[in-house]
Each structure stands twice: as structure tokens, then as C-alpha cells.
C-alpha atoms as a PDB file:
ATOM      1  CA  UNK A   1     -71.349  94.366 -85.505  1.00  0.00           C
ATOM      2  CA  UNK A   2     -68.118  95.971 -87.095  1.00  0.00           C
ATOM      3  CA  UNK A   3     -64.923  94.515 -87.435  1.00  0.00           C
ATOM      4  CA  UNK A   4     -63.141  97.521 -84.962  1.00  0.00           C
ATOM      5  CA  UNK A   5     -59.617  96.381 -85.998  1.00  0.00           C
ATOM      6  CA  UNK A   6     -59.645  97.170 -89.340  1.00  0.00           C
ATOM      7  CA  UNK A   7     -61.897 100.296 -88.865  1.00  0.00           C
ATOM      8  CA  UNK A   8     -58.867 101.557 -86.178  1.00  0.00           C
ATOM      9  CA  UNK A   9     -56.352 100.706 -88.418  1.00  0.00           C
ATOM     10  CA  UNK A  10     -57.883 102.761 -91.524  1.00  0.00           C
ATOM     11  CA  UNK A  11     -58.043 105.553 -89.120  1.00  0.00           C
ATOM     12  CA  UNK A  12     -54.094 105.038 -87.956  1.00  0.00           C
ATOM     13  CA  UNK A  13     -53.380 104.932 -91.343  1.00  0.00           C
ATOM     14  CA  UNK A  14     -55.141 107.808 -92.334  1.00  0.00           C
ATOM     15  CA  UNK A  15     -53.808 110.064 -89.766  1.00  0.00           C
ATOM     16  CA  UNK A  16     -51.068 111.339 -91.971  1.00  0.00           C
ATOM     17  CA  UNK A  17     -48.959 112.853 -88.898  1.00  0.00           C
ATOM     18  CA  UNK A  18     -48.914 110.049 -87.253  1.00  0.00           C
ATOM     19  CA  UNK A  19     -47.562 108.239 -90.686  1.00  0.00           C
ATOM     20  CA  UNK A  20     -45.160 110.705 -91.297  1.00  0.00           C
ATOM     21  CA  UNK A  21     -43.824 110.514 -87.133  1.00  0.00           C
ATOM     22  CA  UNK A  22     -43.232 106.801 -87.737  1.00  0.00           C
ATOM     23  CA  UNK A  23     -41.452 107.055 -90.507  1.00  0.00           C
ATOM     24  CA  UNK A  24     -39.198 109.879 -89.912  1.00  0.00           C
ATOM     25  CA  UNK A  25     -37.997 107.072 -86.944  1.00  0.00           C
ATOM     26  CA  UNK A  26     -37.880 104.171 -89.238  1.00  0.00           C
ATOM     27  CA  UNK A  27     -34.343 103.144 -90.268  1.00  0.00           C
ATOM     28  CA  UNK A  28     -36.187 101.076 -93.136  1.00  0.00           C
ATOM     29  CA  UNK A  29     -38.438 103.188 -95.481  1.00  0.00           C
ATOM     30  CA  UNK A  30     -41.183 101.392 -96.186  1.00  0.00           C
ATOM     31  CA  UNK A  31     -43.436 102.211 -99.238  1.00  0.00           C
ATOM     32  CA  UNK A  32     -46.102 101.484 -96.503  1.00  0.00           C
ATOM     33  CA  UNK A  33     -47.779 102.488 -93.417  1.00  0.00           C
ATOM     34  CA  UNK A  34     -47.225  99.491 -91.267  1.00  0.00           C
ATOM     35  CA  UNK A  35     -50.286  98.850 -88.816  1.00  0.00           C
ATOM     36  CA  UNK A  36     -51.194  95.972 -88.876  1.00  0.00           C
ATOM     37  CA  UNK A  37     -54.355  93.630 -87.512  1.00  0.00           C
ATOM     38  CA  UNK A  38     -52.375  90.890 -86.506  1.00  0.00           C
ATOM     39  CA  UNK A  39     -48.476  90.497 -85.620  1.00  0.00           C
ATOM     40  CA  UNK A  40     -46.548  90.557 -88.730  1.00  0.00           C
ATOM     41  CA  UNK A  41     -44.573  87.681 -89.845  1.00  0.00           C
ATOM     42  CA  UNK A  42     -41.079  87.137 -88.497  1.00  0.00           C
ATOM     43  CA  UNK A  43     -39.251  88.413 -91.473  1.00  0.00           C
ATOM     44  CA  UNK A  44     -40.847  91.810 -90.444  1.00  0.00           C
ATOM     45  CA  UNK A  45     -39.980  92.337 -86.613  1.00  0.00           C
ATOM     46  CA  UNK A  46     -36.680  93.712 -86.919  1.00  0.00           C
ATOM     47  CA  UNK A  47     -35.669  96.521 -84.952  1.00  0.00           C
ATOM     48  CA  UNK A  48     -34.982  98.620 -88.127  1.00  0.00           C
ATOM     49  CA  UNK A  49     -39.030  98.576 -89.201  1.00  0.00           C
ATOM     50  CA  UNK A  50     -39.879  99.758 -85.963  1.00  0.00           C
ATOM     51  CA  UNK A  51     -41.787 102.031 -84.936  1.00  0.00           C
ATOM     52  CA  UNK A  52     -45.105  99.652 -85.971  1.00  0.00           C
ATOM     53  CA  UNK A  53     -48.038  99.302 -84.826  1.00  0.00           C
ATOM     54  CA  UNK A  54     -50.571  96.518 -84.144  1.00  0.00           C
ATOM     55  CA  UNK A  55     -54.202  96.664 -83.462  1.00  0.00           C
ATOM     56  CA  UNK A  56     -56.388  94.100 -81.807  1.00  0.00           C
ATOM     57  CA  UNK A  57     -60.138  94.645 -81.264  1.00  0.00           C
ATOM     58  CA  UNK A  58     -61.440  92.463 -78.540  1.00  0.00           C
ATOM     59  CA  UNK A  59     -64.945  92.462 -76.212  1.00  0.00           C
ATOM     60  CA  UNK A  60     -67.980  93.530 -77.269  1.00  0.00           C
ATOM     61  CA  UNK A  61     -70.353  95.350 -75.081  1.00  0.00           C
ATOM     62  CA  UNK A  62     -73.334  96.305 -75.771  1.00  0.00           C
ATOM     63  CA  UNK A  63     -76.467  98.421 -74.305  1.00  0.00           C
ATOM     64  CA  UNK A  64     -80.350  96.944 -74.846  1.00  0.00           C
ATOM     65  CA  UNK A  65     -83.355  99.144 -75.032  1.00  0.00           C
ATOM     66  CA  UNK A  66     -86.717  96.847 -76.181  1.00  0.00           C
ATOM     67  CA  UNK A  67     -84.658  93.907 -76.575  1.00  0.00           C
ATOM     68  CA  UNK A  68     -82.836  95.815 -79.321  1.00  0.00           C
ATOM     69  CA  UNK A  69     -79.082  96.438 -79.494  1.00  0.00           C
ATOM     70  CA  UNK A  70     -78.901 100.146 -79.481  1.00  0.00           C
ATOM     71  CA  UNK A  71     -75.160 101.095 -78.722  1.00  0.00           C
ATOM     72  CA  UNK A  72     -71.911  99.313 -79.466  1.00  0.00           C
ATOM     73  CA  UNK A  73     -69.076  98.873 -76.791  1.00  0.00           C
ATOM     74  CA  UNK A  74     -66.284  97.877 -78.718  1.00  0.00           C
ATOM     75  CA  UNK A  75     -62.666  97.536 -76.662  1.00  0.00           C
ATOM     76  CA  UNK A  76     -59.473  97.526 -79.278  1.00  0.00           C
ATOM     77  CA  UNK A  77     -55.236  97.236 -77.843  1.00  0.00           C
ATOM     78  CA  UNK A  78     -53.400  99.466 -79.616  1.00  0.00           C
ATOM     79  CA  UNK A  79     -50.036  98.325 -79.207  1.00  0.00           C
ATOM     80  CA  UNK A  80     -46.963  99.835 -81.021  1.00  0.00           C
ATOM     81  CA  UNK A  81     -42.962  99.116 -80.572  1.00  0.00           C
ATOM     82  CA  UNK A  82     -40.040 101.819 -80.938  1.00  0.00           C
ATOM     83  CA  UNK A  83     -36.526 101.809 -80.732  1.00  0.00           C
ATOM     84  CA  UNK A  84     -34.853 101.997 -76.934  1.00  0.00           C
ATOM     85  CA  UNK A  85     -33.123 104.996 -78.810  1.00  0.00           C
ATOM     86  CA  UNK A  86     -36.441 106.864 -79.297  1.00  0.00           C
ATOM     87  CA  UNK A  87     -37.964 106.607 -76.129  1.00  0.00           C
ATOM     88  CA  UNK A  88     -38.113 110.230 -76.030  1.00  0.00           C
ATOM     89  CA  UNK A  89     -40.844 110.526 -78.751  1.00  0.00           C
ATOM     90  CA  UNK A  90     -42.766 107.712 -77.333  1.00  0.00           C
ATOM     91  CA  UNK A  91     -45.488 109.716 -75.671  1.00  0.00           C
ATOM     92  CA  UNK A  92     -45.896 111.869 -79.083  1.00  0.00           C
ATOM     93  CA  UNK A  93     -46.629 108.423 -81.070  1.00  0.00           C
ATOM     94  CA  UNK A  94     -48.957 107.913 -78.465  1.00  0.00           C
ATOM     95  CA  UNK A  95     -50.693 111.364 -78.315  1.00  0.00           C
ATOM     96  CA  UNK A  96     -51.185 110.783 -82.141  1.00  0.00           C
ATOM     97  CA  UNK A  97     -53.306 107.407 -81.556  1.00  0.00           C
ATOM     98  CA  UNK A  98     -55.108 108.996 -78.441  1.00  0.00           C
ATOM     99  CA  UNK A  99     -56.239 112.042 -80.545  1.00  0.00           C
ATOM    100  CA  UNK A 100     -57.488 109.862 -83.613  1.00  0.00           C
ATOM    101  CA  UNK A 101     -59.045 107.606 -81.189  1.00  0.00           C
ATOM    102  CA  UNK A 102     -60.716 110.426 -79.498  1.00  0.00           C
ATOM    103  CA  UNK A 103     -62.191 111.566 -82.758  1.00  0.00           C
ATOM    104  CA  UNK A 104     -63.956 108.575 -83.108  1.00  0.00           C
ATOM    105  CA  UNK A 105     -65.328 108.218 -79.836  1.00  0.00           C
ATOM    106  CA  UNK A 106     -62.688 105.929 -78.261  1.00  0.00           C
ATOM    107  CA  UNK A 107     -61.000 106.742 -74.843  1.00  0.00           C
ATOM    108  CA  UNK A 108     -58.025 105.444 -73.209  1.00  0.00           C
ATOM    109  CA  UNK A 109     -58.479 103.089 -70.649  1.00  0.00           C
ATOM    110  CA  UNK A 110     -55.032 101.594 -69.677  1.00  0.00           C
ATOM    111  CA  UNK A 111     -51.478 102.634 -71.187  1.00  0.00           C
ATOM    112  CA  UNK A 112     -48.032 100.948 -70.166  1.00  0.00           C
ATOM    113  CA  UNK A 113     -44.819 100.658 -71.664  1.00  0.00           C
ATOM    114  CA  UNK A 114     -41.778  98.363 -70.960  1.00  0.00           C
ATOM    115  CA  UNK A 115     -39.115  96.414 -72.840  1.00  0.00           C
ATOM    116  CA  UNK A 116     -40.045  94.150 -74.616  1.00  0.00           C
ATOM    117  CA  UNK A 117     -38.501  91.359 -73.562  1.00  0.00           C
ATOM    118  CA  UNK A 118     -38.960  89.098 -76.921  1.00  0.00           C
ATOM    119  CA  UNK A 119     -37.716  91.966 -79.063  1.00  0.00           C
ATOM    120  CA  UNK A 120     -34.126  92.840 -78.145  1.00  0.00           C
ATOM    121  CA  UNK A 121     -33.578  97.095 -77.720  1.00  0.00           C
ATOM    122  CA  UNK A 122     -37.235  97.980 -78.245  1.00  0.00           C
ATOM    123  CA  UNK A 123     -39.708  99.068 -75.460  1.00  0.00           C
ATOM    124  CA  UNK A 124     -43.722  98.082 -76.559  1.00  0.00           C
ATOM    125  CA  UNK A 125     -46.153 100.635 -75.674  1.00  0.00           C
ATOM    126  CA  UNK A 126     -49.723  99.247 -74.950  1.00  0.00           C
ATOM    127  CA  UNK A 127     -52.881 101.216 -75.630  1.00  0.00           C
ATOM    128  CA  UNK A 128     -56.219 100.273 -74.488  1.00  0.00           C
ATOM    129  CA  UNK A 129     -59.591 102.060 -75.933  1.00  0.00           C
ATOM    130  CA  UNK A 130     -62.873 101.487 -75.154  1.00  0.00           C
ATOM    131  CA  UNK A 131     -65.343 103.097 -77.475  1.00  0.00           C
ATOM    132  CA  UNK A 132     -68.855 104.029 -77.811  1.00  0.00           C
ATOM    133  CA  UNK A 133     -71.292 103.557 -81.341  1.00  0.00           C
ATOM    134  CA  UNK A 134     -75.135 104.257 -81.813  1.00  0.00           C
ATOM    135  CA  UNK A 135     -76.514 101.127 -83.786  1.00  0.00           C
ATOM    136  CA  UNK A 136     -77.981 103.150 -86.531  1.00  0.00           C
ATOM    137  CA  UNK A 137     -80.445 101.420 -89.749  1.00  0.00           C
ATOM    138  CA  UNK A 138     -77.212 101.502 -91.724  1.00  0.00           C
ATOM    139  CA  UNK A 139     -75.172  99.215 -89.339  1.00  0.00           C
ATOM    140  CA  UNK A 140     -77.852  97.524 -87.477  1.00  0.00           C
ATOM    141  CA  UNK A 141     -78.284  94.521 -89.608  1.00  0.00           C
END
């Protein structure tokens, strides 16, 4: 079993475009890359560190061959929040995460956007992945 959060948010954060699109939006630079495995704390979520993203892994599949787990099914919400402003660059933010997703066997399996209605001027764009992962001698313990 692997902890998929923090496995999809080393691969966010290593996804250097992405980085860089998030904070060429950002009206605070941050000497980080914020994506986060849980929802930041409330001195955070203000509309000038957006766009950030947050990942939540959640379900866990599985297919059986000799009463042995063989592949993981892992599901992770990839949710992120941007400006009303920059609704036009929405969809690239979100081609970024589908692509590194896709490179790690992951595909998208529901998207939607709306204001958020908690977080005054910003729309939050949800991301759903379900993935794919052989069980291998390394991992199968």
C-alpha cells in the first residue's frame, strides 16, 4: 500500500511547468510550491496565494490473482483554486496535472469547476484520477 497523496504531490511539485504556471499567477511569491495533502491553515487561504493546490488520495481498489494482491487501484482529488480573474488559464493548470497524472498511469475520471462559495472571487477546479500499479517484490510488503 502507498500513501498516493504524497506520491501525487511529489510529482505536482516536480513538474516544474506546472510550478512555474502557478506562480507567474500568484500575487504572493512564495519561496514554495504550494500543494498540499491536506487544506492549509486559515492564515494561508487568501486569494493572493492562489493558485494552490490540494491533493487527497481516497479508495483503494485492488485486483486478486491466488489470493494475492497483484494490482493497486488507487483514486486521488486533485483539487486546485485560482483567481475569478484567471479563469482563462484554468484549463492550462489543469492540462499540466492531467499530463503528469497520465505519466504515472492515472486518468481523469470526473473534472468540474465552480465558485467557490467559501472562498470569496475564486472558482475551485476539481480533479478526479483513478490510477493503475503492479504490486511488484519492492512494494508488495
Amino acid at each position: 500500500m502507498s500513501l498516493i497523496d504524497f506520491e501525487v504531490a511529489d510529482w505536482l511539485t516536480a513538474n516544474q511547468d506546472l510550478v512555474d504556471k502557478l506562480a507567474e499567477l500568484r500575487q504572493n511569491k512564495l519561496d514554495y510550491a504550494p500543494i498540499f495533502t491536506d487544506t492549509p491553515d486559515d492564515t494561508f487561504i487568501k486569494i493572493e496565494n492562489t493558485p494552490w493546490i490540494r491533493v487527497t488520495g481516497f479508495g483503494d481498489g485492488a485486483v486478486y490473482a491466488d489470493n494475492q494482491r497483484l494490482f493497486e487501484r488507487p483514486n486521488v482529488q486533485v483539487d486546485f483554486w485560482v483567481r475569478e480573474e484567471n479563469v482563462d488559464r484554468l484549463e492550462e493548470i489543469a492540462e499540466e496535472i492531467y499530463q503528469t497524472m497520465k505519466q504515472h498511469y492515472f486518468e481523469r475520471t470526473d473534472f468540474n469547476h465552480e465558485r467557490d462559495p467559501d472562498f470569496n472571487g475564486c472558482i475551485m477546479v476539481r480533479n478526479v484520477f483513478a490510477g493503475i500499479k503492479e504490486r511488484t517484490a519492492d512494494n508488495n510488503g
